[in-house]
C-alpha atoms as a PDB file:
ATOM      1  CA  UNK A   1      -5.785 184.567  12.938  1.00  0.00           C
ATOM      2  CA  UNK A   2      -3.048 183.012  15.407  1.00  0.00           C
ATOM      3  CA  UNK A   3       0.256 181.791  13.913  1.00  0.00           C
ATOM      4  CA  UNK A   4      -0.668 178.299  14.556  1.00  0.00           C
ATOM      5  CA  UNK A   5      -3.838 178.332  12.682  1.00  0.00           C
ATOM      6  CA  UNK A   6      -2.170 180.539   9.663  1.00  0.00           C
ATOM      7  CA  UNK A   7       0.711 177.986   9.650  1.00  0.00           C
ATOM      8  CA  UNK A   8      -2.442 174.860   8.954  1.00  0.00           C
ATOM      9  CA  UNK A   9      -4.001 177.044   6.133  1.00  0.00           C
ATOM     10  CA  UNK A  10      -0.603 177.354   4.218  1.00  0.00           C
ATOM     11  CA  UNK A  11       0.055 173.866   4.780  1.00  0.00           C
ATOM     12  CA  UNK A  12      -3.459 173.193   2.871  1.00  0.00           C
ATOM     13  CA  UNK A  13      -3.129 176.076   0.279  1.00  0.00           C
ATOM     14  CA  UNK A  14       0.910 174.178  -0.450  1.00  0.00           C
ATOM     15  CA  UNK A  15      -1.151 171.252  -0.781  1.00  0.00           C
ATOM     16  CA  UNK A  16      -3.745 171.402  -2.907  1.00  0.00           C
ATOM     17  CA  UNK A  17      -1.926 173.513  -5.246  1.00  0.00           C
ATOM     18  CA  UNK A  18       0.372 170.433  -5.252  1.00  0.00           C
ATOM     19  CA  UNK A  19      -1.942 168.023  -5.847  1.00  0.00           C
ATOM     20  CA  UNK A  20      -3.121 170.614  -9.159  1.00  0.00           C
ATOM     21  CA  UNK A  21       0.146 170.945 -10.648  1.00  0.00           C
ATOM     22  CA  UNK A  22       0.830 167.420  -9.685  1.00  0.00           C
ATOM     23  CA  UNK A  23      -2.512 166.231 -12.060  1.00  0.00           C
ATOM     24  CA  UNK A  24      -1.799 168.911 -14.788  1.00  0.00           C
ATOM     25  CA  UNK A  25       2.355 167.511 -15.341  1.00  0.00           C
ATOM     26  CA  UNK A  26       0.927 163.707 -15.008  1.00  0.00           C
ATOM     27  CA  UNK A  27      -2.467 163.323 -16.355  1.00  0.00           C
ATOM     28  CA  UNK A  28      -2.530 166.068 -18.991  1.00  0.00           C
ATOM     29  CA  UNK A  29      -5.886 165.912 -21.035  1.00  0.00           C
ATOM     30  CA  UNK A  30      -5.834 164.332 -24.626  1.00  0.00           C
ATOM     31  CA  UNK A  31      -4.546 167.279 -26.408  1.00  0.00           C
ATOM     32  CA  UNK A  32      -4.592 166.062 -30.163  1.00  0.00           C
ATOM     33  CA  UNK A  33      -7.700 167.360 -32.035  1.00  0.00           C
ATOM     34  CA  UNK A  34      -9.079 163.993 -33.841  1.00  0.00           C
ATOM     35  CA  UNK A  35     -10.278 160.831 -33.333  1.00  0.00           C
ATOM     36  CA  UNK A  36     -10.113 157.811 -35.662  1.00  0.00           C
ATOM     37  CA  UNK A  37     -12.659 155.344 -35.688  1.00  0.00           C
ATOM     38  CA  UNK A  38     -12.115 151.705 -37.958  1.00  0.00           C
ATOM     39  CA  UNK A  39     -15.346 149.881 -38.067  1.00  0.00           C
ATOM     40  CA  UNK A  40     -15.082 145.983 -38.461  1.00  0.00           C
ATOM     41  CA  UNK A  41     -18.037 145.950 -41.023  1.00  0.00           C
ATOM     42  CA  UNK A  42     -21.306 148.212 -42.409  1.00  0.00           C
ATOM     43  CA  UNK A  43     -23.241 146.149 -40.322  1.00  0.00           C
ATOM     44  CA  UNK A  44     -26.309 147.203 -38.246  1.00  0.00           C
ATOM     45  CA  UNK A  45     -24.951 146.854 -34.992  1.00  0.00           C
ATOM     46  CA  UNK A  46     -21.538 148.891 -35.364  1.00  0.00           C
ATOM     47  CA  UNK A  47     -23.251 151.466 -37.192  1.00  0.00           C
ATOM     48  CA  UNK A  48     -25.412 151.890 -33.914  1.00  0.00           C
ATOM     49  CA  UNK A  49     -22.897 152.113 -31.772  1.00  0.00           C
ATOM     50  CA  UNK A  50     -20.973 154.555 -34.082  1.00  0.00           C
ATOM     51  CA  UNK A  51     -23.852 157.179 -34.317  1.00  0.00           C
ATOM     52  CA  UNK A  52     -24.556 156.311 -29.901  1.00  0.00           C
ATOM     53  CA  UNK A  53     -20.840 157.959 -29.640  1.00  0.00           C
ATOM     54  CA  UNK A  54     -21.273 160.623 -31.950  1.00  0.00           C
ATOM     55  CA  UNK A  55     -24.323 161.625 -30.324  1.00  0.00           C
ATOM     56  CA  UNK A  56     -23.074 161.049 -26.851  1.00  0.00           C
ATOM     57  CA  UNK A  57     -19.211 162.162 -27.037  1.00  0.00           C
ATOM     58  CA  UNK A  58     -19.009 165.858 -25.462  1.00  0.00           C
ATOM     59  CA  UNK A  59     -15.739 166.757 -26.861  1.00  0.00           C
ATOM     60  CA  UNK A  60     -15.388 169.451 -30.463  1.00  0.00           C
ATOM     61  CA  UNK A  61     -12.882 166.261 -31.346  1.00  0.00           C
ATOM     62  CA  UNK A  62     -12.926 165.683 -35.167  1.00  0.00           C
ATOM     63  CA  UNK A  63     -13.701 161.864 -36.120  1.00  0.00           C
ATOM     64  CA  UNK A  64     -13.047 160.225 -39.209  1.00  0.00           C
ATOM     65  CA  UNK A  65     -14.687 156.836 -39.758  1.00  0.00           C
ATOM     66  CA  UNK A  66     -12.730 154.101 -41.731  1.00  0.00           C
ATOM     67  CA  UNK A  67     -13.508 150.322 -42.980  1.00  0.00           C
ATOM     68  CA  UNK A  68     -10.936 147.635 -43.224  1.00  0.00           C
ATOM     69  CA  UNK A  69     -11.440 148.304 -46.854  1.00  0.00           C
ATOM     70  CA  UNK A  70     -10.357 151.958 -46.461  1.00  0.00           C
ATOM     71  CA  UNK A  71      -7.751 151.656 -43.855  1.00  0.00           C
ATOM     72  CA  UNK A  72      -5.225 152.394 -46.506  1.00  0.00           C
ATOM     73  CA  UNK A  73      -6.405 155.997 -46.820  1.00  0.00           C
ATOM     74  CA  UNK A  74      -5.989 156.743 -42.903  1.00  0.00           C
ATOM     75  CA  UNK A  75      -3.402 159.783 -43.755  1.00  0.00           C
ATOM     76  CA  UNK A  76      -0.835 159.021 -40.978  1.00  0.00           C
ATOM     77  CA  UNK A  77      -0.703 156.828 -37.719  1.00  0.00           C
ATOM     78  CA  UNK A  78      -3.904 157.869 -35.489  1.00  0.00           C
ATOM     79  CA  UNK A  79      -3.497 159.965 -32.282  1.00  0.00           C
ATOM     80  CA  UNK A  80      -6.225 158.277 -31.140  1.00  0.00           C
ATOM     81  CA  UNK A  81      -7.841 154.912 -32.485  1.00  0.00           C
ATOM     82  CA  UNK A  82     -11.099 153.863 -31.805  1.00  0.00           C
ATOM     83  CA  UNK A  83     -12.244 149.979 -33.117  1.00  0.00           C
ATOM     84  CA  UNK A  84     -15.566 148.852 -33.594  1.00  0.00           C
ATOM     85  CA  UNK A  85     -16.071 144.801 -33.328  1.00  0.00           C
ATOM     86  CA  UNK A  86     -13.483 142.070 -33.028  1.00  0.00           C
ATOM     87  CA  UNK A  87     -12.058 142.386 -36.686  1.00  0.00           C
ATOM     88  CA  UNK A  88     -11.362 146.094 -36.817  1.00  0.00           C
ATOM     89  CA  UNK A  89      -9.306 145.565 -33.447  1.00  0.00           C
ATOM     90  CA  UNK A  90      -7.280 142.600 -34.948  1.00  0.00           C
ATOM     91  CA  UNK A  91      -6.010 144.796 -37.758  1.00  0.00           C
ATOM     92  CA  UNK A  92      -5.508 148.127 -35.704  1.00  0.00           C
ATOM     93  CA  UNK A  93      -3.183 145.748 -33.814  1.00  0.00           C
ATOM     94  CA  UNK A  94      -1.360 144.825 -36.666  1.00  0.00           C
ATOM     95  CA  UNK A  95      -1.479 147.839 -38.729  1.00  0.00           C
ATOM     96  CA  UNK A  96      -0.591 150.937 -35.724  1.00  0.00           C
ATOM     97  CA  UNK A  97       1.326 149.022 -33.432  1.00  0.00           C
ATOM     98  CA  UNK A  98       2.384 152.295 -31.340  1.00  0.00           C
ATOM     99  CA  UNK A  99      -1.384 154.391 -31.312  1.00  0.00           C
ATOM    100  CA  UNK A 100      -3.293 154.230 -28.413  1.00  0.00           C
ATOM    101  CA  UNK A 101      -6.967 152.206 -28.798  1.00  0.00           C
ATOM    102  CA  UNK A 102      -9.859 152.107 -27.280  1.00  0.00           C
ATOM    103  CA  UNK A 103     -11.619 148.549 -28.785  1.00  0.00           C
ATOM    104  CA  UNK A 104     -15.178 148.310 -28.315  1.00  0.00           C
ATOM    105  CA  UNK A 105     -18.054 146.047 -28.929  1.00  0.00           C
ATOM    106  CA  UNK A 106     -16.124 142.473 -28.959  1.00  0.00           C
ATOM    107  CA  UNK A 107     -15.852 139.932 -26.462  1.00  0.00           C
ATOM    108  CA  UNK A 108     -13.098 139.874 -23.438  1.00  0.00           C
ATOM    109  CA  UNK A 109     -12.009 136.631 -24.498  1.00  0.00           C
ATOM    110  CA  UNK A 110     -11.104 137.978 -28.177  1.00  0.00           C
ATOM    111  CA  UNK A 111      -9.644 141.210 -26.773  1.00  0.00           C
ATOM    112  CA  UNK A 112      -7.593 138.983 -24.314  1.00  0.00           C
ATOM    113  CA  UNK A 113      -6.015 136.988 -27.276  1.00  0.00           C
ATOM    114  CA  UNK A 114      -5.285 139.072 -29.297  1.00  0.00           C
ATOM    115  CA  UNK A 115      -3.541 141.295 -26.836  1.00  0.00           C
ATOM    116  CA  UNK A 116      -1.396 138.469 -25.857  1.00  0.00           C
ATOM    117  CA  UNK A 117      -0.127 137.820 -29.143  1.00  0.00           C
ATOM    118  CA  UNK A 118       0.333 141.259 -29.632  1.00  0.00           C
ATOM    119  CA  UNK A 119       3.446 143.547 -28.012  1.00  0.00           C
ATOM    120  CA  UNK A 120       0.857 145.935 -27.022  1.00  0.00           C
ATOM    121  CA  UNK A 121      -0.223 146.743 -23.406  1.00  0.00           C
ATOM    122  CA  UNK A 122      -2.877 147.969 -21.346  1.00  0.00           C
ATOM    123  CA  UNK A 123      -1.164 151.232 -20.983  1.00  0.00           C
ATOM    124  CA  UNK A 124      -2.251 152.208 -24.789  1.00  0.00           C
ATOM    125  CA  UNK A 125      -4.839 149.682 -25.159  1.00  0.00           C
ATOM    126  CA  UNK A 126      -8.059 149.271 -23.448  1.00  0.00           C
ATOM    127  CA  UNK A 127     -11.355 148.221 -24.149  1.00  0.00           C
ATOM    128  CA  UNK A 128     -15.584 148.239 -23.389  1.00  0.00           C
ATOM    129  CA  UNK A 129     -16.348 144.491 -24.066  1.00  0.00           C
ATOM    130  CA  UNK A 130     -19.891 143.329 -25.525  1.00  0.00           C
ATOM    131  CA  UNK A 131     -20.029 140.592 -23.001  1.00  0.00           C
ATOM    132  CA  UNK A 132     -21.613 140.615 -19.634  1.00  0.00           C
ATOM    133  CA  UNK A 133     -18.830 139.561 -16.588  1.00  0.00           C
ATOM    134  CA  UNK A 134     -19.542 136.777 -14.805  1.00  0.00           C
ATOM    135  CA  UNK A 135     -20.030 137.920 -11.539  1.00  0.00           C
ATOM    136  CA  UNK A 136     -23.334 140.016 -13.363  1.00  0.00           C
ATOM    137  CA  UNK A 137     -24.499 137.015 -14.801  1.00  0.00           C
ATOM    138  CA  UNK A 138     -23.944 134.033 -11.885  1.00  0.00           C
ATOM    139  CA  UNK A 139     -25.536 137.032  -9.130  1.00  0.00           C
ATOM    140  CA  UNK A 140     -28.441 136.966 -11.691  1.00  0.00           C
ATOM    141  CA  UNK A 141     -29.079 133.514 -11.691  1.00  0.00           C
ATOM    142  CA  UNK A 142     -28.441 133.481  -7.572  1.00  0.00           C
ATOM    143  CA  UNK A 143     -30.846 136.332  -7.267  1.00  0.00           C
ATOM    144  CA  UNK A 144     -33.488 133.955  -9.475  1.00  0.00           C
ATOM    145  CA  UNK A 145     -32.453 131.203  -7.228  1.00  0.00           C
ATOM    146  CA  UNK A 146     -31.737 132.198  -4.047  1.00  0.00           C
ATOM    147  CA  UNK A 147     -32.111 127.974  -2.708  1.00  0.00           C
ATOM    148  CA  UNK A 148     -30.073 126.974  -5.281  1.00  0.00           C
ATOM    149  CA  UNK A 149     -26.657 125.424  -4.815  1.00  0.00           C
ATOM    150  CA  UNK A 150     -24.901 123.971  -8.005  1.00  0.00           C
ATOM    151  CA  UNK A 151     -24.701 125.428 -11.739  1.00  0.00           C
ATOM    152  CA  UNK A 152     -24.337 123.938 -14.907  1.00  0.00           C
ATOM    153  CA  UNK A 153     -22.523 124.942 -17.922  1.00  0.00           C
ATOM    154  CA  UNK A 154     -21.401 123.688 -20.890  1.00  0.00           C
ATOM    155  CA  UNK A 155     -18.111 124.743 -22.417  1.00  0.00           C
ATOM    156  CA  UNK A 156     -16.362 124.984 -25.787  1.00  0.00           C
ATOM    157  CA  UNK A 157     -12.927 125.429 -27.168  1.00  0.00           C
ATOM    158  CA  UNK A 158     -13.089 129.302 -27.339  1.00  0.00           C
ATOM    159  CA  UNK A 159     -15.576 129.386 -23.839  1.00  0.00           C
ATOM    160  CA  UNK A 160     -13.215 127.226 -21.637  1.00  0.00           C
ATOM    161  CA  UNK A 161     -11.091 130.346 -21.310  1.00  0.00           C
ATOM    162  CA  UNK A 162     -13.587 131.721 -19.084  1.00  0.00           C
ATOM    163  CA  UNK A 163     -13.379 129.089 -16.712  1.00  0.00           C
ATOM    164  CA  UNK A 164     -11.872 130.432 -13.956  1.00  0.00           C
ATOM    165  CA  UNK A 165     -13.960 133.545 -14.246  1.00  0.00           C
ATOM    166  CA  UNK A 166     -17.088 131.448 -13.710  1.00  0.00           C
ATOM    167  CA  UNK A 167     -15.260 129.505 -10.494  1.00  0.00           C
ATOM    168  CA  UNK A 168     -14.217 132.688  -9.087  1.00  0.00           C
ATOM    169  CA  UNK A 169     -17.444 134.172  -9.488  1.00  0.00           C
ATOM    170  CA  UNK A 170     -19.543 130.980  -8.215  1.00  0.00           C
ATOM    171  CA  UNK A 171     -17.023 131.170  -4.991  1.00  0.00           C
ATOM    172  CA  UNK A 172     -18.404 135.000  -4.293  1.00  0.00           C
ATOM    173  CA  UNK A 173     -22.190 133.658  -5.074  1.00  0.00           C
ATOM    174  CA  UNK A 174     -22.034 130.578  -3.265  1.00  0.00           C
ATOM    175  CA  UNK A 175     -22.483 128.268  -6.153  1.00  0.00           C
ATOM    176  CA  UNK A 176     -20.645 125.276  -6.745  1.00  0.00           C
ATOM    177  CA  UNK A 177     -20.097 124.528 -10.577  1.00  0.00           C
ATOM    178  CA  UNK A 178     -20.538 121.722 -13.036  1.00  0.00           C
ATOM    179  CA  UNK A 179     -19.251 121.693 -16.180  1.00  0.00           C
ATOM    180  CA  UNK A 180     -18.269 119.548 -19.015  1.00  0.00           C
ATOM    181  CA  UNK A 181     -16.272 120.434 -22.463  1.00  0.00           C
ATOM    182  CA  UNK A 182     -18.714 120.311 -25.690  1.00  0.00           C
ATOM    183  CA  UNK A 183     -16.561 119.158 -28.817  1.00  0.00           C
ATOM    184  CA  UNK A 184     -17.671 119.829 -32.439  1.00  0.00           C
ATOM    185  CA  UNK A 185     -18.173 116.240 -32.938  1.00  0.00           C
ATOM    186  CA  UNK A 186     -20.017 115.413 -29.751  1.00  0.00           C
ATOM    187  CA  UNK A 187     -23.570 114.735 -29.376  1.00  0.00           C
ATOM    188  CA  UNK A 188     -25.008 117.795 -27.646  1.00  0.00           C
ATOM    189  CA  UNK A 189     -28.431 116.161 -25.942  1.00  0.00           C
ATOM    190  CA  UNK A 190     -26.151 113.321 -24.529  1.00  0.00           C
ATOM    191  CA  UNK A 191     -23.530 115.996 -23.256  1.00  0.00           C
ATOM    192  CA  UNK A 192     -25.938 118.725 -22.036  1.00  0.00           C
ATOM    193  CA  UNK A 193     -28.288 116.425 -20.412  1.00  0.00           C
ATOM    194  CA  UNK A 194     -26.356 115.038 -17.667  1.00  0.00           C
ATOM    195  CA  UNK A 195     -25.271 118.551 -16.360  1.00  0.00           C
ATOM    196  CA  UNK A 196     -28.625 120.079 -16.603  1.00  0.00           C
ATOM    197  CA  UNK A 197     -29.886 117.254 -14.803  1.00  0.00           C
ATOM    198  CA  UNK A 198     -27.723 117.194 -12.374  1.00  0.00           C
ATOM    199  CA  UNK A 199     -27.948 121.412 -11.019  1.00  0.00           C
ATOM    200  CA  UNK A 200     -30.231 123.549  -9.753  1.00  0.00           C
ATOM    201  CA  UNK A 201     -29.774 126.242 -12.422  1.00  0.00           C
ATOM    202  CA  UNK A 202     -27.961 126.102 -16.411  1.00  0.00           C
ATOM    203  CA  UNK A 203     -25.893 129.062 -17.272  1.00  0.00           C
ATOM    204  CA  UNK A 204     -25.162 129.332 -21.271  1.00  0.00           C
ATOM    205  CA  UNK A 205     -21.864 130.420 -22.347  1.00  0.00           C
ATOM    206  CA  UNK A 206     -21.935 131.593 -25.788  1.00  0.00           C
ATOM    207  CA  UNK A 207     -19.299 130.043 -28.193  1.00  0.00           C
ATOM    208  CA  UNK A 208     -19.354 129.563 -31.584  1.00  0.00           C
ATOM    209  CA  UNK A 209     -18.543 125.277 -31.012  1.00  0.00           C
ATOM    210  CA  UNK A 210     -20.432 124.780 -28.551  1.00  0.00           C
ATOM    211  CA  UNK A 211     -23.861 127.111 -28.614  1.00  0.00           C
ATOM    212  CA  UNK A 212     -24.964 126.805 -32.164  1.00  0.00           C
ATOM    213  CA  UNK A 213     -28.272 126.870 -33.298  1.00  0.00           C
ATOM    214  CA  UNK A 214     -28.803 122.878 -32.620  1.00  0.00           C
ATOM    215  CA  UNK A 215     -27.335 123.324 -28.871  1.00  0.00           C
ATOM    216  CA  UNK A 216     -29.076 125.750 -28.239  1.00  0.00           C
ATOM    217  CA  UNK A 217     -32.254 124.670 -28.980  1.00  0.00           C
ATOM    218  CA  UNK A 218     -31.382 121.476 -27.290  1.00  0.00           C
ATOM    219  CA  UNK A 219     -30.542 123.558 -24.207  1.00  0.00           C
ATOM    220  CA  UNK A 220     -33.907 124.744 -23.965  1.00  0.00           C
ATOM    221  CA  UNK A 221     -35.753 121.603 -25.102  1.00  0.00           C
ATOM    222  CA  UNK A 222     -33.886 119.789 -22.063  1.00  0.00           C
ATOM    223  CA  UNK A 223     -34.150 122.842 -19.283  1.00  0.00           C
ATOM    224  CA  UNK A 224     -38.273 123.559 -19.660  1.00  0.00           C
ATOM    225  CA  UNK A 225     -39.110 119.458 -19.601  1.00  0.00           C
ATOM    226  CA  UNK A 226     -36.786 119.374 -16.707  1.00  0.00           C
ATOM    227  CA  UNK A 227     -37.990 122.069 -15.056  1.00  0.00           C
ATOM    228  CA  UNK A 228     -34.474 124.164 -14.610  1.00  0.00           C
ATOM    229  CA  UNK A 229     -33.689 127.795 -15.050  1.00  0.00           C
ATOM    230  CA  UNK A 230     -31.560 128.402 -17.819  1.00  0.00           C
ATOM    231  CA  UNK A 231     -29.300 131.807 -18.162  1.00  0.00           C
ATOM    232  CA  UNK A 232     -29.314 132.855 -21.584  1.00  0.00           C
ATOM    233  CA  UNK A 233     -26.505 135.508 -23.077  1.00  0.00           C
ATOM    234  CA  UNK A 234     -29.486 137.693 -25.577  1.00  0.00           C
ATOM    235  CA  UNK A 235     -32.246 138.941 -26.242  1.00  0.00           C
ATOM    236  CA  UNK A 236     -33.353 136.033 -28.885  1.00  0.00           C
ATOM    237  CA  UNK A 237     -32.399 133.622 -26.239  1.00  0.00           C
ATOM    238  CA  UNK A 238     -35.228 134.843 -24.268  1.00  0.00           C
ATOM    239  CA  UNK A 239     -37.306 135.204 -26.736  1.00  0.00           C
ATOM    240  CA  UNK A 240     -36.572 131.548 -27.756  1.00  0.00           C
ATOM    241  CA  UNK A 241     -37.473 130.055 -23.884  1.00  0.00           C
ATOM    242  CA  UNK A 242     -34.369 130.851 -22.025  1.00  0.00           C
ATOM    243  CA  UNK A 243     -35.997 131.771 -18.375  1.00  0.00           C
ATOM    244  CA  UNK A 244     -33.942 135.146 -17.977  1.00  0.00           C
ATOM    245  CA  UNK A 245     -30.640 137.000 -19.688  1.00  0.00           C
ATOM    246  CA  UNK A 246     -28.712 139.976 -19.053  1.00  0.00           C
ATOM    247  CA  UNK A 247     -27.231 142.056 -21.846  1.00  0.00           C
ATOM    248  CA  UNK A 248     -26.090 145.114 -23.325  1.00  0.00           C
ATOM    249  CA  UNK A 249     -27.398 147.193 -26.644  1.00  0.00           C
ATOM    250  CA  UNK A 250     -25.210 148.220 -29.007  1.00  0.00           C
ATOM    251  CA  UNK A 251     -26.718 151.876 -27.969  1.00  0.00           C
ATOM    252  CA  UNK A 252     -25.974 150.869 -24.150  1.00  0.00           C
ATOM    253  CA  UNK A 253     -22.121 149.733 -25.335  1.00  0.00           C
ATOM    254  CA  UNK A 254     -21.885 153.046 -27.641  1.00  0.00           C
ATOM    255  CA  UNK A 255     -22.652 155.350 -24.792  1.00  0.00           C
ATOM    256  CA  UNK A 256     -20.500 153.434 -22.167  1.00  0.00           C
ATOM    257  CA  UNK A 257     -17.647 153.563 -24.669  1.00  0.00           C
ATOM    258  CA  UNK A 258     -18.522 157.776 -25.267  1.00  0.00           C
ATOM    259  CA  UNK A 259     -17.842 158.476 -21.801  1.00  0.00           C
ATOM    260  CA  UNK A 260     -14.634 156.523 -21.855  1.00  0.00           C
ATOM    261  CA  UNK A 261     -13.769 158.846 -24.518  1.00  0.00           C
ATOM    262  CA  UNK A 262     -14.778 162.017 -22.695  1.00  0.00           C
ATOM    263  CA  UNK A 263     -13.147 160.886 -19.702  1.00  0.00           C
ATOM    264  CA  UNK A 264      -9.828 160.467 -21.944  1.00  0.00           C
ATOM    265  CA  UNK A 265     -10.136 163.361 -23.673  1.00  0.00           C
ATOM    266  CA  UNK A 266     -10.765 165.616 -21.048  1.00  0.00           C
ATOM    267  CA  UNK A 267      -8.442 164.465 -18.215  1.00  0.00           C
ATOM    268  CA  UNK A 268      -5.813 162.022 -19.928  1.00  0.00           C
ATOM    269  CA  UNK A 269      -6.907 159.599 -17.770  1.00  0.00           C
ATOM    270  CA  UNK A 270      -6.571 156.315 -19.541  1.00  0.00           C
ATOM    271  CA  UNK A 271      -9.713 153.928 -19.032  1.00  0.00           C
ATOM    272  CA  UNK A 272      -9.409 150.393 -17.793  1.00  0.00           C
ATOM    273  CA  UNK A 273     -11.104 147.227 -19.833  1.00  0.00           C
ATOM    274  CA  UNK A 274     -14.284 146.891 -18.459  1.00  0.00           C
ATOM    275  CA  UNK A 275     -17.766 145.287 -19.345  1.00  0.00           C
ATOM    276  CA  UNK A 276     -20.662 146.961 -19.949  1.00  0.00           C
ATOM    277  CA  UNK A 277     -21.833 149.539 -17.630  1.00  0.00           C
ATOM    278  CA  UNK A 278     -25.143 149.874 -19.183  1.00  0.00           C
ATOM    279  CA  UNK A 279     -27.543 146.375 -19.400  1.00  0.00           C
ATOM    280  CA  UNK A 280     -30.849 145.125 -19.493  1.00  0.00           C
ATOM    281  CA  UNK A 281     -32.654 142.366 -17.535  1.00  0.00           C
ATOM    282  CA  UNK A 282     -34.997 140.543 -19.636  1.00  0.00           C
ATOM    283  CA  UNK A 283     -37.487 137.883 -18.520  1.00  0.00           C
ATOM    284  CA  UNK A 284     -39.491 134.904 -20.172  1.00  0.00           C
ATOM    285  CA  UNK A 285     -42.645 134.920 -17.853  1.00  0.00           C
ATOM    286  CA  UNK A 286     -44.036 132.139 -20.281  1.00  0.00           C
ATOM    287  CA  UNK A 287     -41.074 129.870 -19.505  1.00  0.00           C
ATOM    288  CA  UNK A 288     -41.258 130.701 -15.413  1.00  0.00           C
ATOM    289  CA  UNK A 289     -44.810 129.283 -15.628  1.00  0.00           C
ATOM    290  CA  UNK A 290     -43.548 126.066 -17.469  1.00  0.00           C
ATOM    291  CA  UNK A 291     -41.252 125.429 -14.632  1.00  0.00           C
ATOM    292  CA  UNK A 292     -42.691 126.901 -11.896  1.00  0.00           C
ATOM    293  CA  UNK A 293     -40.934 129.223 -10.299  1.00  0.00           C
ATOM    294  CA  UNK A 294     -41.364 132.536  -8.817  1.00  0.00           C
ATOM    295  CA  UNK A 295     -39.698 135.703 -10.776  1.00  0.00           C
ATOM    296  CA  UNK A 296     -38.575 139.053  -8.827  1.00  0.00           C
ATOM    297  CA  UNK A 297     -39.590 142.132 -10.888  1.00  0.00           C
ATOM    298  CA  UNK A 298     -37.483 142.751 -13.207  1.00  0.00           C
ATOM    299  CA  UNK A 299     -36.783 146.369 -12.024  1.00  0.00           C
ATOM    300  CA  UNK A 300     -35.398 145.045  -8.889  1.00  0.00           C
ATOM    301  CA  UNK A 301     -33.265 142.600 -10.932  1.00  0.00           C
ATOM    302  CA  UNK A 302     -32.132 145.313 -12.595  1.00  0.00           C
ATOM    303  CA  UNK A 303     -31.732 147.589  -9.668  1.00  0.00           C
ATOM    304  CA  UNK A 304     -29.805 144.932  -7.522  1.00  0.00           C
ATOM    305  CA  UNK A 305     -27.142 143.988 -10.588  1.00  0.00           C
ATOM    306  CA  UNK A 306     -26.171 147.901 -11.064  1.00  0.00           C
ATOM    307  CA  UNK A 307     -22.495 148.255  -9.486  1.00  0.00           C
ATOM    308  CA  UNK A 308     -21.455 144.669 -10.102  1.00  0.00           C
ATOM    309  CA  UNK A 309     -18.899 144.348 -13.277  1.00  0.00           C
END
């Protein structure tokens, strides 16, 4: 081997060994041996996504599950805290203001919130949301409606946050977007109506003023006898009429949130809030006959939104 060529391999030897010692000094792996979980409630749901990590997470790491009627007990500030639903991460906030969390299973909106009235940051606090981005859910509706032009949503006191989401998501899906504010005390047929009527496609935003049981309903009366696609945000709202929704299981939230945890514990690499990377397209076929339209197979739906978050 000639000098030059000798001198090129030390230069790569120097620099990979570098680039080791410069990822074992800076990104050491989670070195503490437990991990403590606080569950918002016994329900159903968190208890699914509690055993989904447990089964999924790779890691010998001990974990202790807690209630917010047991959170006294926890023995000493966590070395790792992992909340389950929107309550358990309001009091972890409150009650360990200096332990890193991972929150999972709530909405962005809530996590957003509450992180701003907290002294927190993302650099110990991160979180897998329940909710479905935007971008997901308008590149569903333009992949159902390829023609269409304008969508309609209808937005309430806690929704309204996500309004500039939804613009910037109808700017990369070429939709433009019309939307009107949904008070408690307004009438929702004489609110909903006019939007619906007046796009190609309704998106439904969940929020607790605005999409209750009689709005929603009313959503779906209006969108079949008007012939309109309508976005739903569940399963039920499928199974109700809604032409087509995108979601996430709690088993499909409990395994995205596991390998956030592995990745954690095993590199130190702290994760970044995301949504969902696991989902599932669902289809009324029923309802696309009502208002005759086409539907893609849902497989390709499903292939086409992997990626987008």
């Amino acid at each position: 081997m000639n000098n030059r060529k000798w001198n090129i391999t030390k230069i790569r030897l120097v620099t990979i060994v570098a680039s080791l010692l410069f990822t074992s000094i800076f990104c050491p792996a989670f070195a503490a041996g437990k991990l403590t979980v606080l569950v918002s409630s016994e329900s159903p749901a968190y208890q699914v996504v509690v055993r989904t990590i447990r089964r999924t997470l790779q890691s010998n790491i001990q974990i202790e599950e807690y209630t917010p009627a047991t959170i006294d007990t926890i023995p000493a500030p966590p070395q790792l805290l992992l909340t389950v639903g929107s309550a358990a991460f309001e009091i972890a906030l409150d009650k360990f203001p200096e332990a890193p969390v991972i929150a999972s299973f709530l909405p962005r909106r809530v996590f957003e919130q509450l992180l701003s009235n907290s002294p927190r940051s993302l650099q110990n606090t991160t979180a897998i949301f329940i909710d479905q981005s935007m971008l997901r859910q308008l590149t569903l509706a333009r992949l159902i409606s390829p023609q269409g032009t304008t969508i309609g949503t209808v937005f309430g006191a806690s929704s309204i946050k996500e309004s500039q989401r939804l613009h910037q998501a109808a700017a990369e899906t070429g939709f433009r977007i019309k939307s009107v504010l949904l008070n408690p005390d307004d009438n929702p047929v004489n609110t909903m109506q006019p939007v619906i009527q007046d796009t190609d496609i309704f998106l439904a935003i969940p929020d607790k003023s605005a999409f209750n049981r009689a709005s929603a309903k009313w959503s779906l009366f209006i969108t079949l006898r008007g012939r309109k696609p309508l976005i739903g945000f569940s399963e039920k709202y499928v199974d109700a009429g809604a032409l087509a929704a995108v979601f996430s299981s709690p088993e499909q939230i409990g395994k995205h949130t596991a390998e956030a945890l592995n990745t954690f514990i095993t590199t130190g690499s702290w994760p970044k809030p995301e949504h969902p990377k696991y989902f599932t397209v669902k289809l009324n076929y029923q309802s696309a006959h009502t208002i005759q339209i086409q539907l893609p197979n849902t497989d390709i739906l499903q292939h086409q939104l992997e990626g987008i978050n």
